[in-house]
C-alpha atoms as a PDB file:
ATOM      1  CA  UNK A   1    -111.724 202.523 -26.549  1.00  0.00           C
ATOM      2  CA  UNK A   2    -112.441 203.100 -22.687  1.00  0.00           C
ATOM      3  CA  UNK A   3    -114.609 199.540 -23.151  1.00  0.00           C
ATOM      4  CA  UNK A   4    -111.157 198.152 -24.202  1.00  0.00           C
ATOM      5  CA  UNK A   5    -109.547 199.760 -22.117  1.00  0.00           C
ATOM      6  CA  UNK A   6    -110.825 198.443 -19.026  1.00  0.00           C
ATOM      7  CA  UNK A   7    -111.329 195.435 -20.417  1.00  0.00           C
ATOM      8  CA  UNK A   8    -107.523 194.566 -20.415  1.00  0.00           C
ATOM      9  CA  UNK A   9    -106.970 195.884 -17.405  1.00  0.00           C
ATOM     10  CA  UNK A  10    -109.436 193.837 -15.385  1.00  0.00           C
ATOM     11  CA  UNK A  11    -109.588 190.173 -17.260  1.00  0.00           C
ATOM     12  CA  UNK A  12    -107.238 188.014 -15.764  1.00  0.00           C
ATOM     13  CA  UNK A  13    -105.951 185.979 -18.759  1.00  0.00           C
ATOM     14  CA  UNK A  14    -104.072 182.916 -17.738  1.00  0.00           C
ATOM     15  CA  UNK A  15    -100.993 183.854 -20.505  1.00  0.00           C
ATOM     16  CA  UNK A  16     -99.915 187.734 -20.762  1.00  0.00           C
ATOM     17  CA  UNK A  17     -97.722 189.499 -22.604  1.00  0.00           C
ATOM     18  CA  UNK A  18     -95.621 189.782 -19.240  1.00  0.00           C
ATOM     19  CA  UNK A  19     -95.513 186.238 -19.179  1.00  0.00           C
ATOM     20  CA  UNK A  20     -94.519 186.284 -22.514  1.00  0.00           C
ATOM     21  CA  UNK A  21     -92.066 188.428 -22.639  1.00  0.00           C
ATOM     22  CA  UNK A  22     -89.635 185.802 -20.578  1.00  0.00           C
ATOM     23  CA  UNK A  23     -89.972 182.897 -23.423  1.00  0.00           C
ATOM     24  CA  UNK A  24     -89.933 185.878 -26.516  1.00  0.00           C
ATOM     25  CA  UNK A  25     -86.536 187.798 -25.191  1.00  0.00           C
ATOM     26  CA  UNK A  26     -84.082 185.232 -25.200  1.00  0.00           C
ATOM     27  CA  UNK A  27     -84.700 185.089 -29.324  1.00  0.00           C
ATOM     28  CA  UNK A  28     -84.246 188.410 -29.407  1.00  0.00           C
ATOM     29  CA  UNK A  29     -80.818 187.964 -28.181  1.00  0.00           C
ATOM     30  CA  UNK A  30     -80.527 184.803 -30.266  1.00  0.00           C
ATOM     31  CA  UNK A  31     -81.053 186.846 -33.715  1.00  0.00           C
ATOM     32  CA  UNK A  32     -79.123 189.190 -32.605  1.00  0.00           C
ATOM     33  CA  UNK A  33     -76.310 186.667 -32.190  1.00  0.00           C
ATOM     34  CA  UNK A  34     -77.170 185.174 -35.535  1.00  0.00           C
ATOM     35  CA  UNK A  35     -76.816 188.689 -37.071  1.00  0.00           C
ATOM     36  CA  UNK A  36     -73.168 188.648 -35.863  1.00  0.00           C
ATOM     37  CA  UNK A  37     -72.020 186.022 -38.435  1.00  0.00           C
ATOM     38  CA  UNK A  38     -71.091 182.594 -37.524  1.00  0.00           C
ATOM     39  CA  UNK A  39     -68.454 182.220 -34.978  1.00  0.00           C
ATOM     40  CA  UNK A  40     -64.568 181.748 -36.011  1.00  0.00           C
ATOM     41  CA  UNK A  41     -63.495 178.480 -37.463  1.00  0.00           C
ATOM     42  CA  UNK A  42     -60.137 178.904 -35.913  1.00  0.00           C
ATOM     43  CA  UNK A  43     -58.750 179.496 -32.973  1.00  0.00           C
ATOM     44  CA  UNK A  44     -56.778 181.787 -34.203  1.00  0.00           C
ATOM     45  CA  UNK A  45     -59.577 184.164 -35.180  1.00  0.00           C
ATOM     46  CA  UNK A  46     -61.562 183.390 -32.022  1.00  0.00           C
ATOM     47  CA  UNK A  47     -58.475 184.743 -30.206  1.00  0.00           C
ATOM     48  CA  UNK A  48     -58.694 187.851 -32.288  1.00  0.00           C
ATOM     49  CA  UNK A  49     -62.559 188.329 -32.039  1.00  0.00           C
ATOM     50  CA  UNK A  50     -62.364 187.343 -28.690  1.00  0.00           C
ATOM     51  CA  UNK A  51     -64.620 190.301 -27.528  1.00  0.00           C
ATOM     52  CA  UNK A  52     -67.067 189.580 -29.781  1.00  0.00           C
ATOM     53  CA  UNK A  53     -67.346 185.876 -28.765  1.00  0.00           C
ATOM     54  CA  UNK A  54     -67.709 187.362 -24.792  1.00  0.00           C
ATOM     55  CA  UNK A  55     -70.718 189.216 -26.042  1.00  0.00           C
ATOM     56  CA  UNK A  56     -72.111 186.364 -28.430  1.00  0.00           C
ATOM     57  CA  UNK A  57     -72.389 183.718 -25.318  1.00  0.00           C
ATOM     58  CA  UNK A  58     -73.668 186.437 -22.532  1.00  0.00           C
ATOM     59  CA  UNK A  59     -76.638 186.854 -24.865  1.00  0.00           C
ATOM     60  CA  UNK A  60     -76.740 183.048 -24.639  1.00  0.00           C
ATOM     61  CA  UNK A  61     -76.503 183.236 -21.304  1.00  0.00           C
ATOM     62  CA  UNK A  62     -79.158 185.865 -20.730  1.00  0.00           C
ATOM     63  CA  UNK A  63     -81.396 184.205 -23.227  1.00  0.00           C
ATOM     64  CA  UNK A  64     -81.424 181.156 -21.408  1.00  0.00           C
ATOM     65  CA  UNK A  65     -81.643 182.644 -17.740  1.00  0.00           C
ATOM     66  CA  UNK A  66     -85.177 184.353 -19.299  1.00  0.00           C
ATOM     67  CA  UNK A  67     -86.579 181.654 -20.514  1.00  0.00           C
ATOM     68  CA  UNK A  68     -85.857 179.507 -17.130  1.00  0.00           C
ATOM     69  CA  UNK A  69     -87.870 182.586 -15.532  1.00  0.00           C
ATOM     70  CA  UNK A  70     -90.630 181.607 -18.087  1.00  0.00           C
ATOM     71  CA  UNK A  71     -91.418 178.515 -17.072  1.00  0.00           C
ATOM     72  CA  UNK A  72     -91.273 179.338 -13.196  1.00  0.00           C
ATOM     73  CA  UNK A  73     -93.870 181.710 -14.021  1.00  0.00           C
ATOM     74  CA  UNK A  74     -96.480 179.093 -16.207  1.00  0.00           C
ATOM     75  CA  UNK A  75     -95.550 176.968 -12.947  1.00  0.00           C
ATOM     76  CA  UNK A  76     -97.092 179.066 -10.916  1.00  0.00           C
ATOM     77  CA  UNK A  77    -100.171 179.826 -13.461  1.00  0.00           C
ATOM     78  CA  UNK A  78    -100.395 175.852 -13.784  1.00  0.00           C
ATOM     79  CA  UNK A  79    -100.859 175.482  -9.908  1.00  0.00           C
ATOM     80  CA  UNK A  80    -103.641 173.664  -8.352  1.00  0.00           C
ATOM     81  CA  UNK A  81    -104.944 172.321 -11.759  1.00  0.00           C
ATOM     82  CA  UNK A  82    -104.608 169.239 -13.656  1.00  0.00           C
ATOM     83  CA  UNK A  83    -101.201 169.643 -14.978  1.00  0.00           C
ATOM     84  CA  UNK A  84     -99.736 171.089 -12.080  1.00  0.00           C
ATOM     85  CA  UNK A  85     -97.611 167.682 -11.285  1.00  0.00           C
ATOM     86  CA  UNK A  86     -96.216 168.327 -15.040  1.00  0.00           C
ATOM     87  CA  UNK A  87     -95.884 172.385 -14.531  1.00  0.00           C
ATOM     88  CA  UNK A  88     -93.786 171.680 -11.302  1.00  0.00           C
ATOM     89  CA  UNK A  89     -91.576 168.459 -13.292  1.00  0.00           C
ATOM     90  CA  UNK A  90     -91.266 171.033 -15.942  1.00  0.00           C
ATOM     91  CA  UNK A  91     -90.178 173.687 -13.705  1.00  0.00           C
ATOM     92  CA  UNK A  92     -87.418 171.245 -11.479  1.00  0.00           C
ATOM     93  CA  UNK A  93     -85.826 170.469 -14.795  1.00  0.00           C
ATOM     94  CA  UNK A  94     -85.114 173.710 -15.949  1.00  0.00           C
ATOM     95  CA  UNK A  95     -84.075 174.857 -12.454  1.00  0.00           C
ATOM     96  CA  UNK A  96     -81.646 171.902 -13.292  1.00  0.00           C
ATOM     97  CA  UNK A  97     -80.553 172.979 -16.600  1.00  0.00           C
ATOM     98  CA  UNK A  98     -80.149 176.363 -16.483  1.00  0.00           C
ATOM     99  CA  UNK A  99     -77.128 176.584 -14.280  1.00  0.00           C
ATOM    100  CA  UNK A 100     -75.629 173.827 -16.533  1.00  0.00           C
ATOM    101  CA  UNK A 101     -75.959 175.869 -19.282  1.00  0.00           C
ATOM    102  CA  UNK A 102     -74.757 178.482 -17.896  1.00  0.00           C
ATOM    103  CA  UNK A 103     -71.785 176.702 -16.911  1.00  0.00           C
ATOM    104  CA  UNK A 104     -71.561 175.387 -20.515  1.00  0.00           C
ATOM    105  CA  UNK A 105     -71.919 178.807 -22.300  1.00  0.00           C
ATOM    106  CA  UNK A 106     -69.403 180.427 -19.945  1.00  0.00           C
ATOM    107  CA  UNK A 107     -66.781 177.948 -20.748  1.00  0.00           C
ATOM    108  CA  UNK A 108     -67.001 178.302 -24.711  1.00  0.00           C
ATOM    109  CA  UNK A 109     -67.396 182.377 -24.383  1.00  0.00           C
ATOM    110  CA  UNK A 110     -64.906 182.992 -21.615  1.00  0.00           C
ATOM    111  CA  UNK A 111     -62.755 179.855 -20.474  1.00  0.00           C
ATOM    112  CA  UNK A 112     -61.969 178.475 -24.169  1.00  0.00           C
ATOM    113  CA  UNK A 113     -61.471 182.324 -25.693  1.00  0.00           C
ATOM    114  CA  UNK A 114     -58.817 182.785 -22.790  1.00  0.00           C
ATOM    115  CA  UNK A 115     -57.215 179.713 -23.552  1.00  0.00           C
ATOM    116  CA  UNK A 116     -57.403 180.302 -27.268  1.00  0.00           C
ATOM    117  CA  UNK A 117     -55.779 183.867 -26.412  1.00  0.00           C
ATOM    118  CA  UNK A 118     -53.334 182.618 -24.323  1.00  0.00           C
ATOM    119  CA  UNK A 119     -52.162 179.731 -26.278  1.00  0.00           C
ATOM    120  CA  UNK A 120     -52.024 180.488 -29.944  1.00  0.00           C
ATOM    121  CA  UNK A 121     -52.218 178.119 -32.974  1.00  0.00           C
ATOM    122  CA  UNK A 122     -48.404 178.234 -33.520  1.00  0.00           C
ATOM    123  CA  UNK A 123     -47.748 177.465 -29.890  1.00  0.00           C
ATOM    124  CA  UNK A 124     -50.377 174.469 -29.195  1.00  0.00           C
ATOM    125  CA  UNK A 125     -48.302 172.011 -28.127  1.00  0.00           C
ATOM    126  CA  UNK A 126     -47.696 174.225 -24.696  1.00  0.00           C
ATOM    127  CA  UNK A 127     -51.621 173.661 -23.662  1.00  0.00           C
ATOM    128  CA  UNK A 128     -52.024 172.004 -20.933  1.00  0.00           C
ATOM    129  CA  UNK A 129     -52.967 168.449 -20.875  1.00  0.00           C
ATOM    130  CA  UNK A 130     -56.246 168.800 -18.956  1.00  0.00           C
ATOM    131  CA  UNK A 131     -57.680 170.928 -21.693  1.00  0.00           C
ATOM    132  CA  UNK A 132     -58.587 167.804 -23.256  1.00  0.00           C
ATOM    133  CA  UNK A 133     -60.328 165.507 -20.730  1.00  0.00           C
ATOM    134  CA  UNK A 134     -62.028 168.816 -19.608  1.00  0.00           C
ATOM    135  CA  UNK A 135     -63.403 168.844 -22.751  1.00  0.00           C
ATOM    136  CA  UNK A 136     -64.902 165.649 -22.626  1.00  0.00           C
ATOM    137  CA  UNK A 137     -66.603 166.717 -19.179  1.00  0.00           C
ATOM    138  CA  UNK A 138     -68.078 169.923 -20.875  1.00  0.00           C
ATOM    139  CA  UNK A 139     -69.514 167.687 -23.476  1.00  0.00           C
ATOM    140  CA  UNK A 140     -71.161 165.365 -20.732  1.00  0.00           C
ATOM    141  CA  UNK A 141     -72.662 168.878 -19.437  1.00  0.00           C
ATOM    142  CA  UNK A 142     -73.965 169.834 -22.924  1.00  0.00           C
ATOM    143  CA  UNK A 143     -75.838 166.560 -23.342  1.00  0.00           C
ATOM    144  CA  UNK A 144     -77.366 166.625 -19.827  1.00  0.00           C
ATOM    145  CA  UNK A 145     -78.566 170.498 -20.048  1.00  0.00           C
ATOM    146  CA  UNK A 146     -80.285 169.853 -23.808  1.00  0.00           C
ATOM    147  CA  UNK A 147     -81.537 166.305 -22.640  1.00  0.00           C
ATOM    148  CA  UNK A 148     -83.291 168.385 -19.843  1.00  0.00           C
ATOM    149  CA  UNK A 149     -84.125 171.407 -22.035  1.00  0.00           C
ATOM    150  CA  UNK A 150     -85.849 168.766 -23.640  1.00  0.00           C
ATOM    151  CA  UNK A 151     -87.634 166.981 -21.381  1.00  0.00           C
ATOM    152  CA  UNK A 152     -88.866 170.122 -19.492  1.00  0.00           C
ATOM    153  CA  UNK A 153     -90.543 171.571 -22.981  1.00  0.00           C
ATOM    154  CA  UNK A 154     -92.404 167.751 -23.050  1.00  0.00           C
ATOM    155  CA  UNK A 155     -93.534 168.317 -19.569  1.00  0.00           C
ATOM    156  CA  UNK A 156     -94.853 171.367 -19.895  1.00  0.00           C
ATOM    157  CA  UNK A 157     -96.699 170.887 -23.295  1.00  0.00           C
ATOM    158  CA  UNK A 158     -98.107 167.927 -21.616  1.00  0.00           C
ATOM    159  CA  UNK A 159     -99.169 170.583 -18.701  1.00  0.00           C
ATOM    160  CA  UNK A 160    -100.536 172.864 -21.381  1.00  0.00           C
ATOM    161  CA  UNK A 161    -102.599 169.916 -22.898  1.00  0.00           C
ATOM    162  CA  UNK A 162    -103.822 168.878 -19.612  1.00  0.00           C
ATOM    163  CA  UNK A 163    -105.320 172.040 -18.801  1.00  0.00           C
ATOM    164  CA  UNK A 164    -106.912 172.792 -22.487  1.00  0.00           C
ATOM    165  CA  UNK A 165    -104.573 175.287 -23.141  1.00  0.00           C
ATOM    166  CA  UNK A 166    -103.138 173.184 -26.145  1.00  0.00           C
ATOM    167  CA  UNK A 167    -104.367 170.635 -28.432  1.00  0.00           C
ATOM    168  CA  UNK A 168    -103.746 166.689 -28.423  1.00  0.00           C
ATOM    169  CA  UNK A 169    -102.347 166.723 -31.763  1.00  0.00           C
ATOM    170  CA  UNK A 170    -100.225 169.659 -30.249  1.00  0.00           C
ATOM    171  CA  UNK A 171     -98.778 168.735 -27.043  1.00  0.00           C
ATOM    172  CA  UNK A 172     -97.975 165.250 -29.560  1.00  0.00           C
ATOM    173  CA  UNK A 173     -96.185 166.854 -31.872  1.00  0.00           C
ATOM    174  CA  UNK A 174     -94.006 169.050 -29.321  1.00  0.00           C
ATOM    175  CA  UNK A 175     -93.115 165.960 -27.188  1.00  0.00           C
ATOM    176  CA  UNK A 176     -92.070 163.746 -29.953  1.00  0.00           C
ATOM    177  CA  UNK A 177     -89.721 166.591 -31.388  1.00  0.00           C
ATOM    178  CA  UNK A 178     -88.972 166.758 -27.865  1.00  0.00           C
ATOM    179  CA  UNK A 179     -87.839 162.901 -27.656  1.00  0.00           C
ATOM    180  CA  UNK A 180     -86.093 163.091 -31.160  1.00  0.00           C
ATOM    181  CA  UNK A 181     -84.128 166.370 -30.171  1.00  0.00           C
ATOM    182  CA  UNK A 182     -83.061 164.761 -26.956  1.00  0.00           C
ATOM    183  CA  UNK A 183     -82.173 161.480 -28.691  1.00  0.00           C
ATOM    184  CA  UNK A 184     -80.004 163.224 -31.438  1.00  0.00           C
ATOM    185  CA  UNK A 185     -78.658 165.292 -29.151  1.00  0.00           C
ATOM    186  CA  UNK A 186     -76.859 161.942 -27.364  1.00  0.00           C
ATOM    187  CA  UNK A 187     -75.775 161.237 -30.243  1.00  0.00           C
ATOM    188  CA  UNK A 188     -71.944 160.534 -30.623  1.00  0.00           C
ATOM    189  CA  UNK A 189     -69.733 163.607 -32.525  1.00  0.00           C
ATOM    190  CA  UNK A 190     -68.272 160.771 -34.621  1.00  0.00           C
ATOM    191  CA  UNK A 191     -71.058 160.387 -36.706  1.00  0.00           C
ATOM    192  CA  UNK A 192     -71.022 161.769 -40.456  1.00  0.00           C
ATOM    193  CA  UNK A 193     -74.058 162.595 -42.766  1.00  0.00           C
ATOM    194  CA  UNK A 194     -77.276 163.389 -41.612  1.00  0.00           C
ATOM    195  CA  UNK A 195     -77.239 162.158 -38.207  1.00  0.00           C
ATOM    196  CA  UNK A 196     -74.579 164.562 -38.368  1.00  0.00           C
ATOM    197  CA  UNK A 197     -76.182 166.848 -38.495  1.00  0.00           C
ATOM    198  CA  UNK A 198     -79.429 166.513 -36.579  1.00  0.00           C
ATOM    199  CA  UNK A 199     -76.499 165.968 -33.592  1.00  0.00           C
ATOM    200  CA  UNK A 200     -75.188 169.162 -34.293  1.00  0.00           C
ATOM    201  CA  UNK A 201     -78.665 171.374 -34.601  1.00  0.00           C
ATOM    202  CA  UNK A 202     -80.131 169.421 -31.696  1.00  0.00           C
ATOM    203  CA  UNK A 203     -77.844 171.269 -29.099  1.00  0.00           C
ATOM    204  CA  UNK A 204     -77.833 174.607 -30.487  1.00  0.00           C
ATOM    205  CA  UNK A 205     -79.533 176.960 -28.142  1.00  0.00           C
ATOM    206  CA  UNK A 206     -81.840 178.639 -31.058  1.00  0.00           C
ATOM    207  CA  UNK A 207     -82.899 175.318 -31.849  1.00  0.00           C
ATOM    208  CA  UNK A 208     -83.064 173.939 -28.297  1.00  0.00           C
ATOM    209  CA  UNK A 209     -85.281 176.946 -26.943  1.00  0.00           C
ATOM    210  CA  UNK A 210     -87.154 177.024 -29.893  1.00  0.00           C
ATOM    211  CA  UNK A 211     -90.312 175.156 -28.957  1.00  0.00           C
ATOM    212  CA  UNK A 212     -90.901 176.853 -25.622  1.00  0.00           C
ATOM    213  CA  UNK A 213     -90.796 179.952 -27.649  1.00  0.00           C
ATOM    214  CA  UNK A 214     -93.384 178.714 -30.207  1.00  0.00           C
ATOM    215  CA  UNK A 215     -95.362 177.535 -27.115  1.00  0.00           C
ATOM    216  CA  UNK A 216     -95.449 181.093 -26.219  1.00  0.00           C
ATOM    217  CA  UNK A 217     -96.500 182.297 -29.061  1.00  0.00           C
ATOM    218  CA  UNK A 218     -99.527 180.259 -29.257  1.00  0.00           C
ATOM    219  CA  UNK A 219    -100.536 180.954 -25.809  1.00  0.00           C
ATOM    220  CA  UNK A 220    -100.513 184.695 -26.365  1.00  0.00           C
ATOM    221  CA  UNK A 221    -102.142 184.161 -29.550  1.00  0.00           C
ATOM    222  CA  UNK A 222    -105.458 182.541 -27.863  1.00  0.00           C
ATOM    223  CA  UNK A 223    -104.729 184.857 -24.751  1.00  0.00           C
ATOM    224  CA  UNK A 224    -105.800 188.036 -27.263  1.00  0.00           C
ATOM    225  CA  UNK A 225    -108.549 185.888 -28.563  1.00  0.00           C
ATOM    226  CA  UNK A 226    -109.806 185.234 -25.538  1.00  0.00           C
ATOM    227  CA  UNK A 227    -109.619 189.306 -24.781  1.00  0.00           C
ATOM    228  CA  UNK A 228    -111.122 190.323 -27.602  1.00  0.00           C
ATOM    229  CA  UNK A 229    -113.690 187.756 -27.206  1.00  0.00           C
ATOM    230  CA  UNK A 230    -114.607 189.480 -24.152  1.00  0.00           C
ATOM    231  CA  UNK A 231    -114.702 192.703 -25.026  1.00  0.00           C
ATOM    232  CA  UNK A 232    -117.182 191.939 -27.894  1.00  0.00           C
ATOM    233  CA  UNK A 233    -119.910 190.274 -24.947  1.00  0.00           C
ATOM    234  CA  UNK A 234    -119.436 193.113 -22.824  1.00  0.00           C
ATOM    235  CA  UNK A 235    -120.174 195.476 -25.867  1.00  0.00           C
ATOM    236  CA  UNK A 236    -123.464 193.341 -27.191  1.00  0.00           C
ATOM    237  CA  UNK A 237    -124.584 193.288 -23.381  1.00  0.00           C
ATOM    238  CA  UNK A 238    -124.246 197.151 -23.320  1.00  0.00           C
ATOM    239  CA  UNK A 239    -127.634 198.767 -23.502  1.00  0.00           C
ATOM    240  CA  UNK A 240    -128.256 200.441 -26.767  1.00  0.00           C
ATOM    241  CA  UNK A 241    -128.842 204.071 -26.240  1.00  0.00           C
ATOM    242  CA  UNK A 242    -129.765 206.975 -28.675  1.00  0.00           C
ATOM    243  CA  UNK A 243    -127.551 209.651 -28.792  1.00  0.00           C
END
């Protein structure tokens, strides 16, 4: 225990749970919003759970703020190796994205639930005419911030395979779900049947975070490997002694 002990204390893995912690959190918050239910159909009942909508998109919010802080940090871990021109491209998007999405989640928590409060179903005709074209402009911002979402989580894996840290057939498979995500994401909202569909789940922030997180998850993974590896040389190099 004191072998293990001082072994995690002193081996300087390049992916720790503090690291971690930054890409795990935000689903966290994310299931917790999924726990809630999905949100109102109507304005009507958004106006009435209008509380509950403030609380669903600051978890948003948070979630994504934590997971920008994430990839600063593998920035900095990826410095001065080969995918450090990737790291820092990954890093410059997200710095770019996050206060879009920010910007984006704050106006369907706490712009549209005052409107929705203010102007109720039976009175819609008294909304302002801006509501509409400002919509369209908050739609622009969506596609940018998951087109860069996107693109950042490419950059990165591409970091990640540079350095060993992930597999060819890995980083592949996380930039071409990457491309497609970003590509269905552009998608026009007229659409009907699948595409649909893929539109609609490309954009939502559980499934537009998810790969980062999954990155994550197999970097801590082969982080404790690599600890545990380490522990079990410095025990076989350990003299044997009688007791």
């Amino acid at each position: 225990m004191a072998l293990a002990t001082r072994t995690l204390s002193t081996t300087h893995s390049f992916f720790s749970a503090r690291h971690a912690m930054f890409f795990i959190f935000p689903w966290m918050l994310f299931s917790i919003f999924g726990g809630m239910g999905p949100p109102p159909e109507t304005a009507a009942l958004w106006a009435l759970l209008a509380n509950e909508q403030m609380v669903r998109y600051t978890f948003l919010i948070a979630g994504g703020i934590s997971m920008g802080i994430g990839f600063h940090y593998l920035r900095i871990r990826l410095a001065d190796t080969q995918g450090s021109k990737y790291a820092y491209l990954a890093n410059i998007l997200m710095k770019i994205a996050i206060p879009l999405f920010v910007l984006n989640m704050a106006y369907w928590g706490y712009f549209l639930t005052s409107i929705f409060i203010k102007y109720p179903a039976g009175n819609a005709n008294a909304k302002p005419a801006w509501l509409i074209p400002l919509g369209e402009v908050f739609t622009i911002i969506r596609m940018t911030e998951v087109a860069l979402f996107y693109f950042a989580t490419a950059a990165l894996s591409s970091a990640l395979r540079l350095t060993g840290h992930l597999s060819k057939p890995a980083s592949f498979l996380y930039i071409l779900f990457s491309c497609l995500g970003a590509l269905f994401n552009l998608l026009p909202g007229t659409l009907s049947g699948p595409l649909a569909v893929a539109n609609y789940l490309s954009y939502i922030p559980a499934f537009t975070l998810l790969m980062p997180y999954l990155i994550a998850i197999n970097l801590l993974y082969k982080s404790g490997n690599n600890i545990g590896q380490s522990i079990h040389d410095k025990r076989r190099q350990q003299p044997f002694s009688k007791p």
